[in-house]
C-alpha atoms as a PDB file:
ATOM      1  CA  UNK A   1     112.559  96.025 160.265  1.00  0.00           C
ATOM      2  CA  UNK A   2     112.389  99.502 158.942  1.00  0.00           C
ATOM      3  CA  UNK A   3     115.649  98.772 156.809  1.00  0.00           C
ATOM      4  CA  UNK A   4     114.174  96.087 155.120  1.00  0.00           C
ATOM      5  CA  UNK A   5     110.560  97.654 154.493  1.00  0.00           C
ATOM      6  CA  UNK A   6     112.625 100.698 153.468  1.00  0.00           C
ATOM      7  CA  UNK A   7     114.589  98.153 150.773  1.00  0.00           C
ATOM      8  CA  UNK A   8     111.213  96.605 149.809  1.00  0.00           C
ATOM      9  CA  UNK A   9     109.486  99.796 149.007  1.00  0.00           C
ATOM     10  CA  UNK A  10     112.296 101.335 146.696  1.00  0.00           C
ATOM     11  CA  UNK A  11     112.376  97.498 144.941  1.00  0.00           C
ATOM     12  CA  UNK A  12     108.952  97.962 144.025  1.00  0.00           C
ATOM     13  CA  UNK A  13     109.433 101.389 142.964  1.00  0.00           C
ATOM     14  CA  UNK A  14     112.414 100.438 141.033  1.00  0.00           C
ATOM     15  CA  UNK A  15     110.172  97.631 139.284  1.00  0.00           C
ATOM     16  CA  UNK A  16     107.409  99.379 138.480  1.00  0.00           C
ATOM     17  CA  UNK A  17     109.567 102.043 137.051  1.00  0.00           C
ATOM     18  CA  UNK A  18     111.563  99.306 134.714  1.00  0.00           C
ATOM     19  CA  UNK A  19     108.005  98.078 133.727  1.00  0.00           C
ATOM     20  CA  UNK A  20     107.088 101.724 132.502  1.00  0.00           C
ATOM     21  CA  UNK A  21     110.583 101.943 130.982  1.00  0.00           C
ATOM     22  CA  UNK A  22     110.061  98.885 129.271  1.00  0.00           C
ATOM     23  CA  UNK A  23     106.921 100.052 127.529  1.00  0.00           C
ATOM     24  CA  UNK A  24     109.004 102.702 125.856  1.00  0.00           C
ATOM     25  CA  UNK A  25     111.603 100.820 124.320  1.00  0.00           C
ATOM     26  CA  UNK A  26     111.835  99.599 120.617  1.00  0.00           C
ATOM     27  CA  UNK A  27     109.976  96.339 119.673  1.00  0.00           C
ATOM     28  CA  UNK A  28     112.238  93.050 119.626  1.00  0.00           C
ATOM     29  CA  UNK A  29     112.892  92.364 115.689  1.00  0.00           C
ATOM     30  CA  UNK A  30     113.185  88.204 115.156  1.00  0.00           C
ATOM     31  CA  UNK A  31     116.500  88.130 113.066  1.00  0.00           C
ATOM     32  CA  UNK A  32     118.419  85.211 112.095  1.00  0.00           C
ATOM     33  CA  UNK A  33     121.040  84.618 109.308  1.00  0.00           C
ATOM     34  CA  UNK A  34     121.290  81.308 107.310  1.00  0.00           C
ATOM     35  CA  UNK A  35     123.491  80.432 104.355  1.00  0.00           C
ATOM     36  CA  UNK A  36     121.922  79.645 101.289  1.00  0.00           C
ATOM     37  CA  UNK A  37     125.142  79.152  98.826  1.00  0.00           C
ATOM     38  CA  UNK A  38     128.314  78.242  98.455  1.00  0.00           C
ATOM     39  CA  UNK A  39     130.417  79.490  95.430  1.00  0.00           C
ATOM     40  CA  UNK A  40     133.491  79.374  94.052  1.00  0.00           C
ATOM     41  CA  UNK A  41     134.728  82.609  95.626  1.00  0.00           C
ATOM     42  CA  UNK A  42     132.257  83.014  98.544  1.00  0.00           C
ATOM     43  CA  UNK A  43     129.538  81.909 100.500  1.00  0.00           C
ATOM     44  CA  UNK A  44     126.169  83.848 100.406  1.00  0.00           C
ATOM     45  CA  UNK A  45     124.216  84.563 103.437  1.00  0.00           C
ATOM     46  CA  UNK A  46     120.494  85.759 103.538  1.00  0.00           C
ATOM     47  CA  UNK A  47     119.392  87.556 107.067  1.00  0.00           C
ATOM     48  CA  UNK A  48     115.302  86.574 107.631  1.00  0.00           C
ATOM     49  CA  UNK A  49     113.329  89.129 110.012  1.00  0.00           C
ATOM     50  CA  UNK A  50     110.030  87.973 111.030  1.00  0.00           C
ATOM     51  CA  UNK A  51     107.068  89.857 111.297  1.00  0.00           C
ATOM     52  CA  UNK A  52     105.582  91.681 114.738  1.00  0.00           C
ATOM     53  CA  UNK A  53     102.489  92.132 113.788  1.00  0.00           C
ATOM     54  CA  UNK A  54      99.934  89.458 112.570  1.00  0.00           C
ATOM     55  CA  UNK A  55     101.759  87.318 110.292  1.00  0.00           C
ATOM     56  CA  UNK A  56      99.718  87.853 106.613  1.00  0.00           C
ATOM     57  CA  UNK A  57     102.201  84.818 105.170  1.00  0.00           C
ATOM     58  CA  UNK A  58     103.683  86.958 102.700  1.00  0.00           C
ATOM     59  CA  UNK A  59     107.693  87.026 102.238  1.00  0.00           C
ATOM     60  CA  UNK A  60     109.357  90.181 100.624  1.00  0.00           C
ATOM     61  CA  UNK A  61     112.774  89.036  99.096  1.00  0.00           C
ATOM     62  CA  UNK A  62     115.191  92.206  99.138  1.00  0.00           C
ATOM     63  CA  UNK A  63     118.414  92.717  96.971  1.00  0.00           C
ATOM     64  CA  UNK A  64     120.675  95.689  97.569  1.00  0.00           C
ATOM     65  CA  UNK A  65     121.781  98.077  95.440  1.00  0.00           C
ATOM     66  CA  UNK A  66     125.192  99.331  94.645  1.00  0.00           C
ATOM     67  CA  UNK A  67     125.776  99.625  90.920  1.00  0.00           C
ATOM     68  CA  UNK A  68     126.945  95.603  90.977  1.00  0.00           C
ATOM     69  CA  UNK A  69     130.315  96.644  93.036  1.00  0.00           C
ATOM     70  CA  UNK A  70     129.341  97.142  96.358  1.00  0.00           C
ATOM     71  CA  UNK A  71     126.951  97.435  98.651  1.00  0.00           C
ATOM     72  CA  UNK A  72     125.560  95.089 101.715  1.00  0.00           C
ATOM     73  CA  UNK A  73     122.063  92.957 102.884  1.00  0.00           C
ATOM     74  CA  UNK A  74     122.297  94.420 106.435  1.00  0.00           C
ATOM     75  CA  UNK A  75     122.650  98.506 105.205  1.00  0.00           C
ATOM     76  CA  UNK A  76     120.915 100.648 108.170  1.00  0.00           C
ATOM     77  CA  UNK A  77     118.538 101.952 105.657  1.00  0.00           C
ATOM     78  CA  UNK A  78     117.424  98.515 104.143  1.00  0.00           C
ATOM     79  CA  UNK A  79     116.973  97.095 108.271  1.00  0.00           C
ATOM     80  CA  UNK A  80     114.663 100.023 108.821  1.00  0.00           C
ATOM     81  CA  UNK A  81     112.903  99.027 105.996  1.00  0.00           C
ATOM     82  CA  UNK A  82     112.500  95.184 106.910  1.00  0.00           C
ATOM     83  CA  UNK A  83     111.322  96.526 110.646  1.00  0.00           C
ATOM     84  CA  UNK A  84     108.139  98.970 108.717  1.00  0.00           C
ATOM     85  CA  UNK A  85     107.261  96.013 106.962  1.00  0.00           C
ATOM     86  CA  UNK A  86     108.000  93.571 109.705  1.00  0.00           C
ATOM     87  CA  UNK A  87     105.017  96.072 111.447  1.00  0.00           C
ATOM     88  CA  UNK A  88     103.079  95.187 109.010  1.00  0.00           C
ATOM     89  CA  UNK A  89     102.825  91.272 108.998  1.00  0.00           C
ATOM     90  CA  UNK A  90     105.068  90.101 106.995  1.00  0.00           C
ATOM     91  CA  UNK A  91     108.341  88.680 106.874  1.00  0.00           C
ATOM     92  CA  UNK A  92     111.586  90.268 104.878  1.00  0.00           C
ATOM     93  CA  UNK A  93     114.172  88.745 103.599  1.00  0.00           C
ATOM     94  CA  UNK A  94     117.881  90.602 102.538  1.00  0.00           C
ATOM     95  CA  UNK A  95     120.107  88.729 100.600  1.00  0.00           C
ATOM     96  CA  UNK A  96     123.239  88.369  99.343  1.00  0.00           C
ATOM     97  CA  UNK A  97     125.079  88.138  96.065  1.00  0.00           C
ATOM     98  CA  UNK A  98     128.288  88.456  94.112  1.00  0.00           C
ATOM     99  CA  UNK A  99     129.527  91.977  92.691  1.00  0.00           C
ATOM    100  CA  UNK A 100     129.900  91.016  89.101  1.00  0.00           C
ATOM    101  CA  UNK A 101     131.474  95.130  88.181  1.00  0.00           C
ATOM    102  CA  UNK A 102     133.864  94.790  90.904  1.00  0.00           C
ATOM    103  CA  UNK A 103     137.012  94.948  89.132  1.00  0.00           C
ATOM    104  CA  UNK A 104     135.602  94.254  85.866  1.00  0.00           C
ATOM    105  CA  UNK A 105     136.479  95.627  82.615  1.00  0.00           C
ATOM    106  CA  UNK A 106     134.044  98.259  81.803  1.00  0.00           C
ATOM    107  CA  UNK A 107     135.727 100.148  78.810  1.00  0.00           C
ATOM    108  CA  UNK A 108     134.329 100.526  75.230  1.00  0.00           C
ATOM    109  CA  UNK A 109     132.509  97.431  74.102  1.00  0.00           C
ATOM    110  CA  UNK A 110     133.663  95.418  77.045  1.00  0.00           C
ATOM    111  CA  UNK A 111     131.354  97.213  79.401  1.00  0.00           C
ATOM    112  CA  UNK A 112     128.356  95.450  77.650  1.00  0.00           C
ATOM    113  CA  UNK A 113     129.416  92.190  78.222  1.00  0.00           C
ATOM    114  CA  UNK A 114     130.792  92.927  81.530  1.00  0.00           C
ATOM    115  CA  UNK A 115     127.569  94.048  82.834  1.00  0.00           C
ATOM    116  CA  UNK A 116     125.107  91.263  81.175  1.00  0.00           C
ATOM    117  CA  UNK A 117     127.324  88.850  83.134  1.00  0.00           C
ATOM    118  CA  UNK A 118     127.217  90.912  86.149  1.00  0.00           C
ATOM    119  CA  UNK A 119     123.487  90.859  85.912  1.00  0.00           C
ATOM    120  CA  UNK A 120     123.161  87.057  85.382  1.00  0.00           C
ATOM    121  CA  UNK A 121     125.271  85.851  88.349  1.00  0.00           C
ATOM    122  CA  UNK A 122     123.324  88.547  90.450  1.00  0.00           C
ATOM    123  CA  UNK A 123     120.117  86.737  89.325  1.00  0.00           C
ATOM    124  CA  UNK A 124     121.534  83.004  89.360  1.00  0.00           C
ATOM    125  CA  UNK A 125     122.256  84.037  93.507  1.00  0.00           C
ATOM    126  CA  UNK A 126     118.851  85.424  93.676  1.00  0.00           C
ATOM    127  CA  UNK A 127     117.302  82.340  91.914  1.00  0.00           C
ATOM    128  CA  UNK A 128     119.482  80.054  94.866  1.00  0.00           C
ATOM    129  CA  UNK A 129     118.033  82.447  97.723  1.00  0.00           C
ATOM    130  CA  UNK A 130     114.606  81.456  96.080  1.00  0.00           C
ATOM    131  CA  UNK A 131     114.460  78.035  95.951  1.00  0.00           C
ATOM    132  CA  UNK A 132     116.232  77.911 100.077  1.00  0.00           C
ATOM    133  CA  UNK A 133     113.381  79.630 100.896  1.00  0.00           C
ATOM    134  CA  UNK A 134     111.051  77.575  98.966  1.00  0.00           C
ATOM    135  CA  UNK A 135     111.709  75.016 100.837  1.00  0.00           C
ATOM    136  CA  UNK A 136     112.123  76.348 104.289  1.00  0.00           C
ATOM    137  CA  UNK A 137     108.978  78.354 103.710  1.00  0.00           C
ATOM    138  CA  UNK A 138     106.933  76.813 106.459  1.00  0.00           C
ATOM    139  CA  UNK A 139     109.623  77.112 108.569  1.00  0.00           C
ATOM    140  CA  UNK A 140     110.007  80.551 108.070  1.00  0.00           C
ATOM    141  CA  UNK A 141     106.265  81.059 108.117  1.00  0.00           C
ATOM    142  CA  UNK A 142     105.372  82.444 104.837  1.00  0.00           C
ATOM    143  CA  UNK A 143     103.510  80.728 101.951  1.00  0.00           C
ATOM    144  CA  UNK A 144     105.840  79.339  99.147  1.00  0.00           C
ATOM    145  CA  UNK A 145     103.500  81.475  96.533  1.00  0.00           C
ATOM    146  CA  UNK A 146     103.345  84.704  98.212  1.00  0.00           C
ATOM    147  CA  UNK A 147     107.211  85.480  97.326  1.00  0.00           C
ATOM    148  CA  UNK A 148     107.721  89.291  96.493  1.00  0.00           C
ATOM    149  CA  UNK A 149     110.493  90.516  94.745  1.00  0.00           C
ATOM    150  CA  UNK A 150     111.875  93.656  95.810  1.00  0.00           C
ATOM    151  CA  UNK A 151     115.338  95.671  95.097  1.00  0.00           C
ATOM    152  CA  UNK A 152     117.277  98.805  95.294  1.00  0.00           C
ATOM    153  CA  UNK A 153     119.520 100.275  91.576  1.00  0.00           C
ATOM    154  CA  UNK A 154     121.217  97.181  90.981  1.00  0.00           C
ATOM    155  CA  UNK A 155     118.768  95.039  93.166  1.00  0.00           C
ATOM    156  CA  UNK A 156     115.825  96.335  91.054  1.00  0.00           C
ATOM    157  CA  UNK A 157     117.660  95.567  87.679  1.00  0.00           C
ATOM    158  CA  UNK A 158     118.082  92.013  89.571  1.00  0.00           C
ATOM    159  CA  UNK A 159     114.517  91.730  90.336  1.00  0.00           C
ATOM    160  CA  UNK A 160     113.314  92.845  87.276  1.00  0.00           C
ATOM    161  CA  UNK A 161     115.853  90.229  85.154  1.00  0.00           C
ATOM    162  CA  UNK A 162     114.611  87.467  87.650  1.00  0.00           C
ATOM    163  CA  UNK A 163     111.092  87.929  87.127  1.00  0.00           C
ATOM    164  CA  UNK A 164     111.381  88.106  83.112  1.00  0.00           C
ATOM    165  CA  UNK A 165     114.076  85.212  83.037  1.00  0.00           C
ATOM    166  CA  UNK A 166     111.894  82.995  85.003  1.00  0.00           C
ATOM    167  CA  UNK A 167     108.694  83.935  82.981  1.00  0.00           C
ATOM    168  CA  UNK A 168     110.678  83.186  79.427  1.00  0.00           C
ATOM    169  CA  UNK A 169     112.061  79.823  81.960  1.00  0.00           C
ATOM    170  CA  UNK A 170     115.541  80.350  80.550  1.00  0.00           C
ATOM    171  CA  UNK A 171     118.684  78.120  81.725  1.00  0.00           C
ATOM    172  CA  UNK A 172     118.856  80.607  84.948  1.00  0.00           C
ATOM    173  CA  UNK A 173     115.483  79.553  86.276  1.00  0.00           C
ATOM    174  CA  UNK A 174     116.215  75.792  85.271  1.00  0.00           C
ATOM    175  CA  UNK A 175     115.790  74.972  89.506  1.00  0.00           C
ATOM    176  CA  UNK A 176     112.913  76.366  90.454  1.00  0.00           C
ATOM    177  CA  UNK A 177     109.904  74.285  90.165  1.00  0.00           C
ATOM    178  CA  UNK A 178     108.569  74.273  86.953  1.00  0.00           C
ATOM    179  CA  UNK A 179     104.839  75.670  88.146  1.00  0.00           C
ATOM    180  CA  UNK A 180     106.566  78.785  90.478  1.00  0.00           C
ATOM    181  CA  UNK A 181     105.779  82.394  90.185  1.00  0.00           C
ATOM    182  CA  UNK A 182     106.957  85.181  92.114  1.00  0.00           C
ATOM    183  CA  UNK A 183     103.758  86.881  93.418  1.00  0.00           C
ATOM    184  CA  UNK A 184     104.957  90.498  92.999  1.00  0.00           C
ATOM    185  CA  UNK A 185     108.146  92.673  91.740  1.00  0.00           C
ATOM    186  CA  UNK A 186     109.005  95.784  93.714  1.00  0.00           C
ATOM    187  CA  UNK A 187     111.866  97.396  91.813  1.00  0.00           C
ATOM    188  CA  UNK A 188     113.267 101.241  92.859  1.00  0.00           C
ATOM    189  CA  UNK A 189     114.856 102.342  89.878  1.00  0.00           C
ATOM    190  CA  UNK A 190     115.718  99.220  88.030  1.00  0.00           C
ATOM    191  CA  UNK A 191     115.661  97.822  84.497  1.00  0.00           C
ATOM    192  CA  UNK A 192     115.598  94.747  82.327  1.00  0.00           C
ATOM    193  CA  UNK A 193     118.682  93.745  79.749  1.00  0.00           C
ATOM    194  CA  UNK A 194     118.292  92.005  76.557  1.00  0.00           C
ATOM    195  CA  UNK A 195     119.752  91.103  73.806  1.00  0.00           C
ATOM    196  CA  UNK A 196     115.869  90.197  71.898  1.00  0.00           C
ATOM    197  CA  UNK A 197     114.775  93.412  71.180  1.00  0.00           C
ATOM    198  CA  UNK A 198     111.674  94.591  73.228  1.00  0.00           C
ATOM    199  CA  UNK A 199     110.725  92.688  76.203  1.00  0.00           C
ATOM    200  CA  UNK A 200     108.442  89.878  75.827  1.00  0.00           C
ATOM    201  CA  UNK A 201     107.256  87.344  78.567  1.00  0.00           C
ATOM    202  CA  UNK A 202     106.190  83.953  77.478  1.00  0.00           C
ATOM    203  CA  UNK A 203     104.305  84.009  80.795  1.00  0.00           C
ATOM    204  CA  UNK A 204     102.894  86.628  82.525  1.00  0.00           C
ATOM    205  CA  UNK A 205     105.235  88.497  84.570  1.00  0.00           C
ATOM    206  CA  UNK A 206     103.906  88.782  88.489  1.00  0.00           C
ATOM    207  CA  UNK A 207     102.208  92.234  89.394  1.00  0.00           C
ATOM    208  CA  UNK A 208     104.997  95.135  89.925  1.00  0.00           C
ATOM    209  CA  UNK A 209     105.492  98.242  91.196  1.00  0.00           C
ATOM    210  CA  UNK A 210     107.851 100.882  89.271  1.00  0.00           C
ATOM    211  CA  UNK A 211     109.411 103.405  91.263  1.00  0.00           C
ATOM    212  CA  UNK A 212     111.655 105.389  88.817  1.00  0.00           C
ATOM    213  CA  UNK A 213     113.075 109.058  88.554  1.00  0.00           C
ATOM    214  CA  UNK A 214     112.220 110.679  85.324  1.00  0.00           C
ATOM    215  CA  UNK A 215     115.831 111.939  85.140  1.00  0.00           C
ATOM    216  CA  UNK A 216     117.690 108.984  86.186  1.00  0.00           C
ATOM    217  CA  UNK A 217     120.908 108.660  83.512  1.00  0.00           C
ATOM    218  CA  UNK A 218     122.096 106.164  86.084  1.00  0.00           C
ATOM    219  CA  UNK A 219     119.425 103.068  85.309  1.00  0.00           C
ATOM    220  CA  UNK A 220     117.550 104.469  82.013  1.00  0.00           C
ATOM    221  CA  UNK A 221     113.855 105.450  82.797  1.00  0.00           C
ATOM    222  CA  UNK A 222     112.827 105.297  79.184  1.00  0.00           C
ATOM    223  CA  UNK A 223     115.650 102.344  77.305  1.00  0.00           C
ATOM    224  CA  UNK A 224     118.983 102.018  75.043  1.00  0.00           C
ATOM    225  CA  UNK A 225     118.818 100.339  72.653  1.00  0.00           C
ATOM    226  CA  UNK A 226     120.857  99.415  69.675  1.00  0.00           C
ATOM    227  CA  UNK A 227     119.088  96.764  67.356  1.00  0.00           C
ATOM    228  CA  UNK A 228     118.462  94.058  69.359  1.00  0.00           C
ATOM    229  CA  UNK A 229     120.525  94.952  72.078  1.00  0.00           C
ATOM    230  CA  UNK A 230     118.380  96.898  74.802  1.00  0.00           C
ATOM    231  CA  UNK A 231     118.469  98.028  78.220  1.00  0.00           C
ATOM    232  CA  UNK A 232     114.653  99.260  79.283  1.00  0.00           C
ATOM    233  CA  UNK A 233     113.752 101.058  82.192  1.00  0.00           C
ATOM    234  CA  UNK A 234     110.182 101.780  83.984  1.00  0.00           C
ATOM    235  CA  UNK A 235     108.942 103.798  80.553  1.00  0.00           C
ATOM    236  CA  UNK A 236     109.426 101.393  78.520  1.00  0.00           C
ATOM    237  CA  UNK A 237     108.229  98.521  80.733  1.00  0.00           C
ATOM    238  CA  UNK A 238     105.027  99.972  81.370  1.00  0.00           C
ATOM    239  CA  UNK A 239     104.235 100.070  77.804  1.00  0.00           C
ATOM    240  CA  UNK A 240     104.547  96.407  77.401  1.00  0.00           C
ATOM    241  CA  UNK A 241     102.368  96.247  80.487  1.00  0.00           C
ATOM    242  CA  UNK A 242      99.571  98.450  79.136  1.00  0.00           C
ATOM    243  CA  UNK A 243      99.766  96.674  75.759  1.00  0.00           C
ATOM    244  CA  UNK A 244      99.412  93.456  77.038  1.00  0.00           C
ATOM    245  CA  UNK A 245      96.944  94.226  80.155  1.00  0.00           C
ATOM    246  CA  UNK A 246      99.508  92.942  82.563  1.00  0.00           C
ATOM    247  CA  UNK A 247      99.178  94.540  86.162  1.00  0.00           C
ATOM    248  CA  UNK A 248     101.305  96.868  87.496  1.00  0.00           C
ATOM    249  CA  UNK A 249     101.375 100.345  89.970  1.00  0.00           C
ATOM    250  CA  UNK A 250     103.777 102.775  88.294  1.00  0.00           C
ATOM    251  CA  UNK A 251     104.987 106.080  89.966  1.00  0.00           C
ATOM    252  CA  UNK A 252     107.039 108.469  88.149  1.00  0.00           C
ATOM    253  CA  UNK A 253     109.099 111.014  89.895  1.00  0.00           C
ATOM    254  CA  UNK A 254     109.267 114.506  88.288  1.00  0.00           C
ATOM    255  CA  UNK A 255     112.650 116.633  88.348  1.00  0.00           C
ATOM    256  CA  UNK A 256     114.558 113.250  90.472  1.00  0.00           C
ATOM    257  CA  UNK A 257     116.635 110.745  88.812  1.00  0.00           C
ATOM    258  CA  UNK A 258     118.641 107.892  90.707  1.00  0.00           C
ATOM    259  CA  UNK A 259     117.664 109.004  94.102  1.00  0.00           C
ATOM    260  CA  UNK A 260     114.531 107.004  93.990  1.00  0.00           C
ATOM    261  CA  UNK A 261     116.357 104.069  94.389  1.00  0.00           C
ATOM    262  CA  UNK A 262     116.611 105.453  98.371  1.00  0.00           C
ATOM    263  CA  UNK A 263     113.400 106.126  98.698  1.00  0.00           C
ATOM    264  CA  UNK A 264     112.161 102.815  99.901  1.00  0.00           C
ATOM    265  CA  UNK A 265     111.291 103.988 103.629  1.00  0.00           C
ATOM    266  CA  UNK A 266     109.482 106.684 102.379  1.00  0.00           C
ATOM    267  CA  UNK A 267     106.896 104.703 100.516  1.00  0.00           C
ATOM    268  CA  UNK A 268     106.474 101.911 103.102  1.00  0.00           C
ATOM    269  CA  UNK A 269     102.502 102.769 102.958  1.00  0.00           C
ATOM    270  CA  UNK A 270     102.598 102.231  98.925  1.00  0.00           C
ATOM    271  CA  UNK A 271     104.244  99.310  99.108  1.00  0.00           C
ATOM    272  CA  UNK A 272     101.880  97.802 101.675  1.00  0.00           C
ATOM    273  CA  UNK A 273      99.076  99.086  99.892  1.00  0.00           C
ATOM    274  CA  UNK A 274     100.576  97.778  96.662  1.00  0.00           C
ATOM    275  CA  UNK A 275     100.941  94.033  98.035  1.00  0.00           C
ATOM    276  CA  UNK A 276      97.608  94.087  99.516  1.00  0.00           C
ATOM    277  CA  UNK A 277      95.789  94.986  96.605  1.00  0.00           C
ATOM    278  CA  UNK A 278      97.730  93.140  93.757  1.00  0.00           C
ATOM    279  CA  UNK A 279      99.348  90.091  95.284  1.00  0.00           C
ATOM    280  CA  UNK A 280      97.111  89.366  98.457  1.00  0.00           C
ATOM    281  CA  UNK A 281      93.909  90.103  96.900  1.00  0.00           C
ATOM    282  CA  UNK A 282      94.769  89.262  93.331  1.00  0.00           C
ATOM    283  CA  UNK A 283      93.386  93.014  92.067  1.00  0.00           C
ATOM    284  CA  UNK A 284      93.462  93.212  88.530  1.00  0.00           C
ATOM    285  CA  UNK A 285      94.921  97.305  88.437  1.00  0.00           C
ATOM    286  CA  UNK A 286      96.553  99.171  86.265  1.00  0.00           C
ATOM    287  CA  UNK A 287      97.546 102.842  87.840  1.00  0.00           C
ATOM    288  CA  UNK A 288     100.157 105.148  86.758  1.00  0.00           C
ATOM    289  CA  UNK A 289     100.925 108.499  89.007  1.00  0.00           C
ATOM    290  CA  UNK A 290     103.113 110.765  87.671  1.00  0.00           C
ATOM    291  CA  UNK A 291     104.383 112.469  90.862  1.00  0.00           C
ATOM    292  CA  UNK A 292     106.348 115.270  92.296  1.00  0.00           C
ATOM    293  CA  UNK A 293     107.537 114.699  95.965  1.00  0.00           C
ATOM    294  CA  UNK A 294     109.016 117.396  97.970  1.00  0.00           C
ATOM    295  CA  UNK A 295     109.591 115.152 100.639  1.00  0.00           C
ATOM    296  CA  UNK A 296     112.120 113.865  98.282  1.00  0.00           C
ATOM    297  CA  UNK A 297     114.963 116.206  97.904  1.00  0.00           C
ATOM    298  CA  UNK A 298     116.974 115.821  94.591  1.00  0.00           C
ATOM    299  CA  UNK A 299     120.829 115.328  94.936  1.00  0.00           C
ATOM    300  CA  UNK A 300     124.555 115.136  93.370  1.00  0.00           C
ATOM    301  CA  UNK A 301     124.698 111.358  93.476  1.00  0.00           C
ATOM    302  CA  UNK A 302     120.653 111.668  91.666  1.00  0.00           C
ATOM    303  CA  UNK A 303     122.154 112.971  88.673  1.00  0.00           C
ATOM    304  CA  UNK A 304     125.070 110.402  88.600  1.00  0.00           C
ATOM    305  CA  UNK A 305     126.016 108.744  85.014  1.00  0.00           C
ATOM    306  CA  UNK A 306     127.273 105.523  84.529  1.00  0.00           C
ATOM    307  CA  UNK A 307     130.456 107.050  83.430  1.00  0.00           C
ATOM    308  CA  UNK A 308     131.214 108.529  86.757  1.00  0.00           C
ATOM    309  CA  UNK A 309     130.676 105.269  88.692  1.00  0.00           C
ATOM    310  CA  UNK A 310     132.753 102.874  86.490  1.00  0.00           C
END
């Protein structure tokens, strides 16, 4: 009798301490993987984590950087990001796509052409990952319409092409529906290709967010150009927004370059505040910070050219 009184009190203790325990321990992230293309040299996979706090319908559609030749959806530092956000109420999406630069020919006058394509097949996957989750939106538990864009380097170049391809509706955006928007572009250090001359939108581009370093000689802050041939960065974007009283956040890091494409889980509360504001609530702003950060320490691979990396 004493034996099993003895075994009942230290099973009770060993509950209750499992129930403290299990107060401690990280929260549960919802995350499932689902295939969303099939191409001719691979299949491309999309992971979707779901919020744990209350759900505010709103997806945030990530693309990874990695200079177009590497690079995965499921980096730690991109899941850490999807879990703050996840915190927040709302769901994140990481995607993948094909490396355009891997292997490609990037001397002389080849490196132009090598990297428009790179950029358009990036785009053409991200315009696939778009209309899946279109039309699993309810599923997922998100509203088709609150889709923002957000990506890292490369993944903010992507972002930013998306957003102005599909405004100009150009052969990439041909399957989305003909009345979609994205509801917000996120981009860390990204840029926007043409061969038109300045940007132009036929339709207003969604509300974004430029995060750039105003030494970045990785993904141009301010544009190179050569006539009609241009690649423009954050300077030169938020010109076109000012001029034409399109709305946008824009914060400009003094004495960093390319290491604000990393900076994503640092500026979790901008973001948030960013969506809330813009896409949520529909704010009409126009803000531009010029910043410096010394939480944001500047580094080797900061100051990178493209040179070095192709």
């Amino acid at each position: 009798m004493n034996s099993k009184k003895s075994f009942s009190s230290r099973f009770i203790v060993l509950l209750n301490m499992m129930l403290c325990f299990s107060m401690w321990l990280p929260i549960s992230y919802a995350q499932a993987t689902y295939k969303f293309a099939d191409r001719d040299t691979c299949s491309l996979y999309l992971d979707v984590y779901k919020p744990t706090a209350e759900n505010n319908h709103c997806c945030v559609l990530f693309v990874f950087g990695g200079g177009f030749i590497t690079g995965q959806r499921d980096a730690e530092e991109y899941v850490k990001f999807a879990k703050q956000l996840n915190d927040r109420g709302y769901t994140f999406v990481s995607i993948d796509y094909r490396l355009g630069l891997k292997g490609a020919n990037m001397k002389g006058v080849h490196a132009i052409g090598s990297l428009e394509k790179a950029i358009a097949i990036a785009v053409e996957d991200l315009f696939s990952a778009t209309e899946y989750l279109v039309q699993n939106a309810q599923d997922f538990g998100f509203d088709a319409d609150k889709i923002v864009l957000c990506g890292s380097s490369a993944g903010a170049i992507t972002v930013l092409q998306g957003d102005y391809e599909l405004c100009n509706r150009t052969a990439l955006a041909q399957n989305l529906p003909a009345d979609f928007h994205f509801a917000g572009v996120i981009p860390f250090a990204g840029a926007i290709f043409s061969r038109h001359g300045a940007v132009k939108y036929k339709e207003s581009p969604a509300p974004t967010l430029f995060f750039h370093g105003i030494n970045d000689r990785l993904v141009t802050y301010k544009s190179i150009r050569f006539f009609n041939l241009g690649f423009f960065g954050a300077n030169a974007l938020v010109k076109r927004f000012e001029k034409f009283d399109y709305p946008y956040c824009a914060r400009r890091y003094e004495g960093l370059g390319h290491e604000v494409a990393g900076i994503m889980n640092h500026e979790v509360e901008t973001v948030d505040g960013f969506i809330r504001h813009l896409v949520l609530n529909r704010e009409n702003i126009q803000l531009d910070a010029t910043i410096f950060d010394a939480g944001v320490k500047p580094s080797n691979w900061g100051r990178m050219r493209p040179s070095v990396l192709y």
